[in-house]
PDB file of N, CA and C in Angstrom:
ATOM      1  N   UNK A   1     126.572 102.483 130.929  1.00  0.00           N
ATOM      2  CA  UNK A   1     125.553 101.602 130.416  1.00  0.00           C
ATOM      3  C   UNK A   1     124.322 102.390 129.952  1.00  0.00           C
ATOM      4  N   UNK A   2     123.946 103.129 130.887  1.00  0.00           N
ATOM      5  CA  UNK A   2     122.778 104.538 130.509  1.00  0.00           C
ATOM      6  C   UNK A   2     122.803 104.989 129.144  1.00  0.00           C
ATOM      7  N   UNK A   3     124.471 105.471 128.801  1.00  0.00           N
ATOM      8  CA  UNK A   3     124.402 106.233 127.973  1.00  0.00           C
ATOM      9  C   UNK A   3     124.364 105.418 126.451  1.00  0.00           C
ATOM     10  N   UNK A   4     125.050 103.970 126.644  1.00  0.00           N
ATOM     11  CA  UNK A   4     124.980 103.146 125.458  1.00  0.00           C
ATOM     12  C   UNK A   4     123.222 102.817 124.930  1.00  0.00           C
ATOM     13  N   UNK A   5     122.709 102.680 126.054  1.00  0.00           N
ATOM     14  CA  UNK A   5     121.582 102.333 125.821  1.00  0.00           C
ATOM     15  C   UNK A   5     120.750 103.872 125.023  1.00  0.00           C
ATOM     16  N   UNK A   6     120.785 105.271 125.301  1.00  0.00           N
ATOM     17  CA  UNK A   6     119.888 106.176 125.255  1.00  0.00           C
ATOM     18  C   UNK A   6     120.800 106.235 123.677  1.00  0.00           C
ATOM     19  N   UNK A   7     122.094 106.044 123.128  1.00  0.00           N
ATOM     20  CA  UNK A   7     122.465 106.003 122.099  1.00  0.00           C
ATOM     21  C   UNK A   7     122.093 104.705 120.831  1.00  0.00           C
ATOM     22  N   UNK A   8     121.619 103.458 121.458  1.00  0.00           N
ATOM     23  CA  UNK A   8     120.993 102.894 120.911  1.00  0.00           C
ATOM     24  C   UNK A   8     119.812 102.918 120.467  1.00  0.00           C
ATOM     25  N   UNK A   9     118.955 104.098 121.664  1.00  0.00           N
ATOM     26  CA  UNK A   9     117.414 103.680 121.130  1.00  0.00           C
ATOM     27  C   UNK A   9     117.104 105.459 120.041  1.00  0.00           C
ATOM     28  N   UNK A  10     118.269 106.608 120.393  1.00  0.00           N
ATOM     29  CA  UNK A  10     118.341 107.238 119.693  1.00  0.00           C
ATOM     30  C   UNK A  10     118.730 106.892 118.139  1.00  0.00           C
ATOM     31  N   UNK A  11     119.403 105.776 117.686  1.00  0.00           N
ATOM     32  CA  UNK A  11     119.338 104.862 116.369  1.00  0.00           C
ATOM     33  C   UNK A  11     118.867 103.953 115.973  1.00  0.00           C
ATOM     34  N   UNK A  12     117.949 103.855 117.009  1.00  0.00           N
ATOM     35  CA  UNK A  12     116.189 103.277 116.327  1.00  0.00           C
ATOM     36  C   UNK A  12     115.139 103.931 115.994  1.00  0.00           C
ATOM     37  N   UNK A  13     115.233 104.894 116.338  1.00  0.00           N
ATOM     38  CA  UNK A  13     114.330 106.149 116.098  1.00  0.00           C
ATOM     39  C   UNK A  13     114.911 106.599 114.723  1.00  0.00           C
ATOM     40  N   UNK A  14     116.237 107.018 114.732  1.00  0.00           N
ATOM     41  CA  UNK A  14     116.610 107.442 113.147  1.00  0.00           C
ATOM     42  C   UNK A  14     116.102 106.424 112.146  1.00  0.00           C
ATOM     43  N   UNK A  15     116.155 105.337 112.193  1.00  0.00           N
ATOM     44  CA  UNK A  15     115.968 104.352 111.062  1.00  0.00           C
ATOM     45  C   UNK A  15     114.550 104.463 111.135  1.00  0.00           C
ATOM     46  N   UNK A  16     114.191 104.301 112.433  1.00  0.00           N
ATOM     47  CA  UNK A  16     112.059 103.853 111.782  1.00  0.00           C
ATOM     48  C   UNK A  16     111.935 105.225 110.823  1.00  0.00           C
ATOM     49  N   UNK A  17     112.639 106.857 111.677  1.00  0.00           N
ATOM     50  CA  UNK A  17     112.320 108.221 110.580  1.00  0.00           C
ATOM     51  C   UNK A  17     113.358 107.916 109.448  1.00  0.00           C
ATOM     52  N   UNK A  18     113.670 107.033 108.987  1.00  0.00           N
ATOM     53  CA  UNK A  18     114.389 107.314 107.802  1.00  0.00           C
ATOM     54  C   UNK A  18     113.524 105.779 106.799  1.00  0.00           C
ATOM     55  N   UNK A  19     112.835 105.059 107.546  1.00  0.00           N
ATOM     56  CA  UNK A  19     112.094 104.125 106.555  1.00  0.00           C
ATOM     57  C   UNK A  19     110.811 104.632 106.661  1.00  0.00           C
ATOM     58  N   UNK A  20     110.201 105.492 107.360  1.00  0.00           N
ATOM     59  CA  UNK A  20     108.650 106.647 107.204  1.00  0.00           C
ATOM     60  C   UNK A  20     109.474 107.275 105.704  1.00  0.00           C
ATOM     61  N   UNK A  21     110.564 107.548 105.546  1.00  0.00           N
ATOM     62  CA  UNK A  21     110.869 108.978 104.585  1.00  0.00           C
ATOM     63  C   UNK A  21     109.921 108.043 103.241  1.00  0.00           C
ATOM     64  N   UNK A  22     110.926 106.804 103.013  1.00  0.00           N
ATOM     65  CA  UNK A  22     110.299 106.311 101.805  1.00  0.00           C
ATOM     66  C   UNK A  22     109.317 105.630 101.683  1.00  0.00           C
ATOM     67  N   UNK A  23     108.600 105.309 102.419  1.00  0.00           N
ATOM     68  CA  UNK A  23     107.173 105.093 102.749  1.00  0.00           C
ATOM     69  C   UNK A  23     106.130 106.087 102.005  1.00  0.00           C
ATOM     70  N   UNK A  24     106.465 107.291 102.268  1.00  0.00           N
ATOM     71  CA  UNK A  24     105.488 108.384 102.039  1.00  0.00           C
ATOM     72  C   UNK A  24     106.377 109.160 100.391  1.00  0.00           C
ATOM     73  N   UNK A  25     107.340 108.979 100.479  1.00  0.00           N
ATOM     74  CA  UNK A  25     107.838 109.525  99.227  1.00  0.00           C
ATOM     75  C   UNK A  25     108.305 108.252  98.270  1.00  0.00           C
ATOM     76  N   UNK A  26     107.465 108.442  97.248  1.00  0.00           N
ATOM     77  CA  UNK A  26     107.627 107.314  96.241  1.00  0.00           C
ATOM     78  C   UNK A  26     108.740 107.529  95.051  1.00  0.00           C
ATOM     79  N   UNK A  27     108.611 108.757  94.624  1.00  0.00           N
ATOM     80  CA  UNK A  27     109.870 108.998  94.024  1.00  0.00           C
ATOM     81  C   UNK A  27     111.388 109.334  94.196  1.00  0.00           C
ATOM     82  N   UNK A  28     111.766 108.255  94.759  1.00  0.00           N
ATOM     83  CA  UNK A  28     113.264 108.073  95.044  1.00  0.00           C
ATOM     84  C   UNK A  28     114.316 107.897  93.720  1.00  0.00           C
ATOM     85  N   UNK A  29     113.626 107.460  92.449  1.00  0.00           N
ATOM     86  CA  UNK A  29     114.428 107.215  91.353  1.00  0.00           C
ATOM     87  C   UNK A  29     113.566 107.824  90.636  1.00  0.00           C
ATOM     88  N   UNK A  30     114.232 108.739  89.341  1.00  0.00           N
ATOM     89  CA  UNK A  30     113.246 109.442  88.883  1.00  0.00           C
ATOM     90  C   UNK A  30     113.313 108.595  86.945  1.00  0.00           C
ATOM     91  N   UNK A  31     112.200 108.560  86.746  1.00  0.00           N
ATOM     92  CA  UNK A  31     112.271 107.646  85.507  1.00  0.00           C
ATOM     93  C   UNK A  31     112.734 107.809  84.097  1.00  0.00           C
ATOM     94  N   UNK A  32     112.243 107.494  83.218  1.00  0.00           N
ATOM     95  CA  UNK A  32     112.829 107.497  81.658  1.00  0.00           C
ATOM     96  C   UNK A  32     112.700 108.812  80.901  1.00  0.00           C
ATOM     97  N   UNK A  33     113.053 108.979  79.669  1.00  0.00           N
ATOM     98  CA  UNK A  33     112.397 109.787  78.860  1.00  0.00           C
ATOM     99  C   UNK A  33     110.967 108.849  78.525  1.00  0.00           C
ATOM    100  N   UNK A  34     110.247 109.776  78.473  1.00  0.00           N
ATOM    101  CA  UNK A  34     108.804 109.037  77.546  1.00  0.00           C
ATOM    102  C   UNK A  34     108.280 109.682  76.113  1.00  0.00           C
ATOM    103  N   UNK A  35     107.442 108.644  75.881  1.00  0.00           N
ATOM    104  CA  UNK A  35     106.706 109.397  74.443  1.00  0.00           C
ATOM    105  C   UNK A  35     105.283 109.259  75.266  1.00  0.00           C
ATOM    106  N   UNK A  36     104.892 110.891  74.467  1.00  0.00           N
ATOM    107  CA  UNK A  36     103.933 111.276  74.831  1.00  0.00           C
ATOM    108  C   UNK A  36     102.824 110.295  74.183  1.00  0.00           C
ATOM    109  N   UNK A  37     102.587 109.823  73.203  1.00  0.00           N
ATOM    110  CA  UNK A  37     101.886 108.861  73.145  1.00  0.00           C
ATOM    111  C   UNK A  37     101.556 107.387  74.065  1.00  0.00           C
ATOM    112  N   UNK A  38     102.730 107.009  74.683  1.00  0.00           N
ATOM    113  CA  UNK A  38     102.382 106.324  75.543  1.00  0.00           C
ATOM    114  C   UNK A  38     101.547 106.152  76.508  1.00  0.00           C
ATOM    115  N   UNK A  39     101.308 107.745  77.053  1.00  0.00           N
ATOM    116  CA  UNK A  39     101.053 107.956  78.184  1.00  0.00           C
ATOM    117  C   UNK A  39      99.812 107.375  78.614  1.00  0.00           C
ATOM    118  N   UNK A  40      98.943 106.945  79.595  1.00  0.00           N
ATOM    119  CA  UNK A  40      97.933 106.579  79.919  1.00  0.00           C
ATOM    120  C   UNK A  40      97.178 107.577  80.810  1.00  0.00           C
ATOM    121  N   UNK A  41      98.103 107.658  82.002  1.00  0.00           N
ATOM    122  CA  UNK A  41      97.426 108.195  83.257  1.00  0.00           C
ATOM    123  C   UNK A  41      98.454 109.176  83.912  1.00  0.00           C
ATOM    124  N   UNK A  42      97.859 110.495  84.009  1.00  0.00           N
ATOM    125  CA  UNK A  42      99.290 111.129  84.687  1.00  0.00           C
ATOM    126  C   UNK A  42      98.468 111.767  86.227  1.00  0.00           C
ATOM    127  N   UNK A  43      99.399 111.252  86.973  1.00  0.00           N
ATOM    128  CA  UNK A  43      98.870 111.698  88.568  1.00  0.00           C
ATOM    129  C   UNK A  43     100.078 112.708  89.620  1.00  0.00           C
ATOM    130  N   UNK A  44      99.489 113.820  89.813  1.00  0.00           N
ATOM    131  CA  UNK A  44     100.403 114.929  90.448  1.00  0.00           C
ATOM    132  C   UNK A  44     100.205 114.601  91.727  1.00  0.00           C
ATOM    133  N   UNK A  45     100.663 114.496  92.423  1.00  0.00           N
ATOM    134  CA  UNK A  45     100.662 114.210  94.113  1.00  0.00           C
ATOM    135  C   UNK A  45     101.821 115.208  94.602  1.00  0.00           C
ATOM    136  N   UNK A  46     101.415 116.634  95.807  1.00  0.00           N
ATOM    137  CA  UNK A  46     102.016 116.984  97.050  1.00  0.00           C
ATOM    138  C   UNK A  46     102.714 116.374  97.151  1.00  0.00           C
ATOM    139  N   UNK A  47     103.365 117.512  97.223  1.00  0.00           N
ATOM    140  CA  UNK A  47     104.769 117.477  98.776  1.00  0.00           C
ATOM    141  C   UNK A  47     104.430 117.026 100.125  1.00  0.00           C
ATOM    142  N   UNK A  48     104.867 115.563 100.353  1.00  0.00           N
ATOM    143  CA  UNK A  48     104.870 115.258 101.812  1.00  0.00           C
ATOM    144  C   UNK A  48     105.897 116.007 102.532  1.00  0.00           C
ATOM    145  N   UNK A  49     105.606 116.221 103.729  1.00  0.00           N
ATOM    146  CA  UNK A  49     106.953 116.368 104.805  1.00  0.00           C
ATOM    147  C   UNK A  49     108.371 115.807 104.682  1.00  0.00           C
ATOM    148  N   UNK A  50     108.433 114.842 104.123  1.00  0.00           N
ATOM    149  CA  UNK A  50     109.424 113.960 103.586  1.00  0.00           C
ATOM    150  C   UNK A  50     110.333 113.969 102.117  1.00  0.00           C
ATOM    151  N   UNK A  51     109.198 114.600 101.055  1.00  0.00           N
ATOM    152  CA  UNK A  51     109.918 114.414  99.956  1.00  0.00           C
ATOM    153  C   UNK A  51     110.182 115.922  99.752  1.00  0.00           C
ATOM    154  N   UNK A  52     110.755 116.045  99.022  1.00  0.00           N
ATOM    155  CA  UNK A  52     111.708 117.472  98.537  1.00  0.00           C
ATOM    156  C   UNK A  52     110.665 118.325  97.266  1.00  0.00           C
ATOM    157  N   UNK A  53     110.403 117.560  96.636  1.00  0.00           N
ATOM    158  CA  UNK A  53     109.358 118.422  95.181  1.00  0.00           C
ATOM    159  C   UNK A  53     107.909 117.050  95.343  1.00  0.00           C
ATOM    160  N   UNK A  54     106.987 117.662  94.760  1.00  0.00           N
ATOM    161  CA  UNK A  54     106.099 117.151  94.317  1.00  0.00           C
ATOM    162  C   UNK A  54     106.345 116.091  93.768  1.00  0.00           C
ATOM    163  N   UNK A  55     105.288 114.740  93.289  1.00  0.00           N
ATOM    164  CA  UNK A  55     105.627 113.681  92.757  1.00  0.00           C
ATOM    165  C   UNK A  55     104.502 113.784  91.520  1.00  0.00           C
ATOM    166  N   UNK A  56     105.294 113.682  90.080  1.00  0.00           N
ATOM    167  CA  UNK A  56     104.571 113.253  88.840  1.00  0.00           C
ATOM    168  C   UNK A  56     104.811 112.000  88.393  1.00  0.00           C
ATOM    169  N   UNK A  57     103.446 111.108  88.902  1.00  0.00           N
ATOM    170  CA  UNK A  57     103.460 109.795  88.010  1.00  0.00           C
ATOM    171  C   UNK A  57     103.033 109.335  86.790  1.00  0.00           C
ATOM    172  N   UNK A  58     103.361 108.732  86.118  1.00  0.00           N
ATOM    173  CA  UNK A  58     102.690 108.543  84.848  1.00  0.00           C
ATOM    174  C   UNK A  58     102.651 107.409  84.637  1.00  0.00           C
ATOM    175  N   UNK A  59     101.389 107.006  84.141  1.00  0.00           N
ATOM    176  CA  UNK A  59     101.740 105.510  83.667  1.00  0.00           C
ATOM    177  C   UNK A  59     101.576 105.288  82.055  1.00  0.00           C
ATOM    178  N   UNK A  60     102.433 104.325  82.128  1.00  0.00           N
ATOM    179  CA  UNK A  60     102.775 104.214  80.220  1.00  0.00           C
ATOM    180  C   UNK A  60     102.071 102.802  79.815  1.00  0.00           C
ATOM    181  N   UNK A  61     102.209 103.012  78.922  1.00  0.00           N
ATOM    182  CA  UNK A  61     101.038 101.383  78.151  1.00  0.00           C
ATOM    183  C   UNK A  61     102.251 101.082  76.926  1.00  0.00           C
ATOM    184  N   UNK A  62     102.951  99.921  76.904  1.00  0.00           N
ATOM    185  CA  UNK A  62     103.600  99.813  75.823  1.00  0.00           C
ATOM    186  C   UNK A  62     103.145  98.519  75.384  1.00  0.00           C
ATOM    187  N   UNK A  63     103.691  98.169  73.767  1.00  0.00           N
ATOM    188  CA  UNK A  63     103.120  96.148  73.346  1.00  0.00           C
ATOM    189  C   UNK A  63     104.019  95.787  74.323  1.00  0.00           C
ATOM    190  N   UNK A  64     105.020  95.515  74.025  1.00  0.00           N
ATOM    191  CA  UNK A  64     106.452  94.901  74.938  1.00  0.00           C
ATOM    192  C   UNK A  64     106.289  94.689  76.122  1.00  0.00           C
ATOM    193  N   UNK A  65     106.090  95.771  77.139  1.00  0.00           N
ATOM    194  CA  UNK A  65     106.042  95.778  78.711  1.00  0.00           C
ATOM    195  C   UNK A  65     104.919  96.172  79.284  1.00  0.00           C
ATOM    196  N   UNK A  66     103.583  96.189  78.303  1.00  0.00           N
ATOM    197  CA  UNK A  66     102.340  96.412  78.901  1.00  0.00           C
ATOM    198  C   UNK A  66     102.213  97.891  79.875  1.00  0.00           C
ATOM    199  N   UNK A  67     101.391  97.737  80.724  1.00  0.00           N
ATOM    200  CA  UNK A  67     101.902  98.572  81.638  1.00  0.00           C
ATOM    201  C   UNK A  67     102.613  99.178  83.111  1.00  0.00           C
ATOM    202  N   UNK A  68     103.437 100.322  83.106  1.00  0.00           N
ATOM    203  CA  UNK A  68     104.490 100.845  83.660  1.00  0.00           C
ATOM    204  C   UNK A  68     103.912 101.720  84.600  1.00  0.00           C
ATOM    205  N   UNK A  69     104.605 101.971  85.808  1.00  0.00           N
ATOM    206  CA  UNK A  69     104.662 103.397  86.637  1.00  0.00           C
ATOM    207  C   UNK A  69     105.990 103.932  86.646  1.00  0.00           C
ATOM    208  N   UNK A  70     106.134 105.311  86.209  1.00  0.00           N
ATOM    209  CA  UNK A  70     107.194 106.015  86.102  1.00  0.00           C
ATOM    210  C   UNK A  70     106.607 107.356  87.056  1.00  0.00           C
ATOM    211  N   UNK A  71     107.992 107.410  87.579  1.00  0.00           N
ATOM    212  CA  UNK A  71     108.408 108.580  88.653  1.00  0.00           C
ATOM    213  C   UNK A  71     109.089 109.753  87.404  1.00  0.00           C
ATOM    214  N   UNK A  72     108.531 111.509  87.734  1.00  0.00           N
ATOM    215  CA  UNK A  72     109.548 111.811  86.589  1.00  0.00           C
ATOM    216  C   UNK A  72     109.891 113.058  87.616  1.00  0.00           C
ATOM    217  N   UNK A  73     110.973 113.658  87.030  1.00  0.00           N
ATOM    218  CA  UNK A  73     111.358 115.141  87.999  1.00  0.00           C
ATOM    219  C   UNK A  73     110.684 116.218  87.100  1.00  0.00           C
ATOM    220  N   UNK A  74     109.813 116.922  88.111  1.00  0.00           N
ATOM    221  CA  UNK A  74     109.217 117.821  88.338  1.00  0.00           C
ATOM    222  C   UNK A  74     109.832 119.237  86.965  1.00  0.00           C
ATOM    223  N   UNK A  75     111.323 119.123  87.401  1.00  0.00           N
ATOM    224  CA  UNK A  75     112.056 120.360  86.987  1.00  0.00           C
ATOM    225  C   UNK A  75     112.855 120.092  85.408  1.00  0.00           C
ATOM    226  N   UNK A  76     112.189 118.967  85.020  1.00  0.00           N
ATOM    227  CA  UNK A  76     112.896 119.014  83.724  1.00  0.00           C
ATOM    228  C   UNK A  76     112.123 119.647  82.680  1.00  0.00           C
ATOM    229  N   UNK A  77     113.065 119.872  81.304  1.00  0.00           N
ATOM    230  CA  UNK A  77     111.962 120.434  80.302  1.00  0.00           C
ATOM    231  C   UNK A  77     111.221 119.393  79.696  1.00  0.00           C
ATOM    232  N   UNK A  78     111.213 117.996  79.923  1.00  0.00           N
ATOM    233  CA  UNK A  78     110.791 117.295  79.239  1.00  0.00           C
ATOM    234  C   UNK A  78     109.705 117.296  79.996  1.00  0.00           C
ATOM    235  N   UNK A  79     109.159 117.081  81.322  1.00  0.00           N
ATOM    236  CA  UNK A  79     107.842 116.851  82.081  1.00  0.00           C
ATOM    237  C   UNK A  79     107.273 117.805  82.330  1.00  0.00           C
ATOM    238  N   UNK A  80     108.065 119.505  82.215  1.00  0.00           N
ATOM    239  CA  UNK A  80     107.049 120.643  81.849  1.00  0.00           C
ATOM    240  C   UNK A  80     106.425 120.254  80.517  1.00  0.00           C
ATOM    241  N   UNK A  81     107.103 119.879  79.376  1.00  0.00           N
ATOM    242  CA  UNK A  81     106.113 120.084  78.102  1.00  0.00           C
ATOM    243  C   UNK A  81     105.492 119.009  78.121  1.00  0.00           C
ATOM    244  N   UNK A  82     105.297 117.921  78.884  1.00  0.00           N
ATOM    245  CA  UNK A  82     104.658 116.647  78.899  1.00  0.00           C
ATOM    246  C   UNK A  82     103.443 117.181  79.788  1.00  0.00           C
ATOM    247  N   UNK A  83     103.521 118.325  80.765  1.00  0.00           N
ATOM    248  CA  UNK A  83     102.515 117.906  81.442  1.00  0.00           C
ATOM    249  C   UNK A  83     101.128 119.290  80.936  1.00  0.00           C
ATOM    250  N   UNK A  84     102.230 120.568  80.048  1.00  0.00           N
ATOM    251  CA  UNK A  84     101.372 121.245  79.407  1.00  0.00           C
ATOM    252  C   UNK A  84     100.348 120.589  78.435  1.00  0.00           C
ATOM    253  N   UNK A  85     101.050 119.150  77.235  1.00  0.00           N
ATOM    254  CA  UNK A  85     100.955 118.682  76.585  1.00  0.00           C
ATOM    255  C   UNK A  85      99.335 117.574  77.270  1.00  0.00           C
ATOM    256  N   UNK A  86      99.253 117.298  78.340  1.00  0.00           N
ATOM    257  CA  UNK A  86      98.417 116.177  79.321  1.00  0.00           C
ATOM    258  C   UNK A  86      96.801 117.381  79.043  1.00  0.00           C
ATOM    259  N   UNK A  87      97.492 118.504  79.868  1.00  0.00           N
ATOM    260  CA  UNK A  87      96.106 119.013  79.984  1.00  0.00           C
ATOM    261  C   UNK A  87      95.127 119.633  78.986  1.00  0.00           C
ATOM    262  N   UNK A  88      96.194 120.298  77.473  1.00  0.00           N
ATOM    263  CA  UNK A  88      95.653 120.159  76.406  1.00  0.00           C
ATOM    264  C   UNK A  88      94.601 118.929  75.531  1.00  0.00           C
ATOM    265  N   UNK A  89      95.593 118.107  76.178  1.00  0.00           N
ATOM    266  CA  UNK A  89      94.889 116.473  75.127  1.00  0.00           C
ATOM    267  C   UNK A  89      93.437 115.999  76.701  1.00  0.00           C
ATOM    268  N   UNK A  90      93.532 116.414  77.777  1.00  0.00           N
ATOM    269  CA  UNK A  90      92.287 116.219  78.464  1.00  0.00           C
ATOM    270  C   UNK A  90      91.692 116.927  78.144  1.00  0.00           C
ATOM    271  N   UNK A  91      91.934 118.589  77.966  1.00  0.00           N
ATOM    272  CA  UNK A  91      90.324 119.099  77.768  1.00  0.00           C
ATOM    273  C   UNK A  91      89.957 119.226  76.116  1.00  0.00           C
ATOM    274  N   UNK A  92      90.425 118.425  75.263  1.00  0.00           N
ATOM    275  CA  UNK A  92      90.066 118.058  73.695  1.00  0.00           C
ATOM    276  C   UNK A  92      89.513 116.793  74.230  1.00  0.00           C
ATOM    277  N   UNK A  93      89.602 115.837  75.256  1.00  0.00           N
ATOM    278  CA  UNK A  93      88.879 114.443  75.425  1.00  0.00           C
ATOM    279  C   UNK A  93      89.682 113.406  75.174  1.00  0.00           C
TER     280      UNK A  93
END
């Protein structure tokens, strides 16, 4: 009975640490291609303890769907030249 029980509350503990994971890490799905014109707002957020790479958000402004939050991966070539592309067009204004 001891041991059912110390195996039960050992798989309550996994789940509360496995619903902290996505709590603190928002990018679980990583998002679209974008156009750089869309872009509105791009926000770099740390590595939590939890997530694996850094998180780049962006938010997009379209007519159609107004506006979006997109998750993007870090390691593609499209969000390296998107994000060289961000800090150029901030320090022109």
């Amino acid at each position: 009975m001891k041991l059912l029980t110390a195996a039960l509350l050992l798989l309550f503990i996994a789940m509360c640490l496995a619903s902290a994971e996505g709590v603190k890490c928002k990018c679980s799905r990583k998002g679209p291609k974008i156009r750089f014109s869309n872009v509105r707002k791009l926000e770099i957020k740390p590595r939590y303890p939890f997530c694996v790479e850094e998180m780049i958000i962006v938010t997009l402004w379209t007519r159609v769907r107004g506006e979006q939050q997109h998750c993007l991966n870090p390691k593609r070539q499209n969000t390296v030249r998107l994000l060289k592309w961000y800090r150029v067009w901030k320090e022109k204004g």
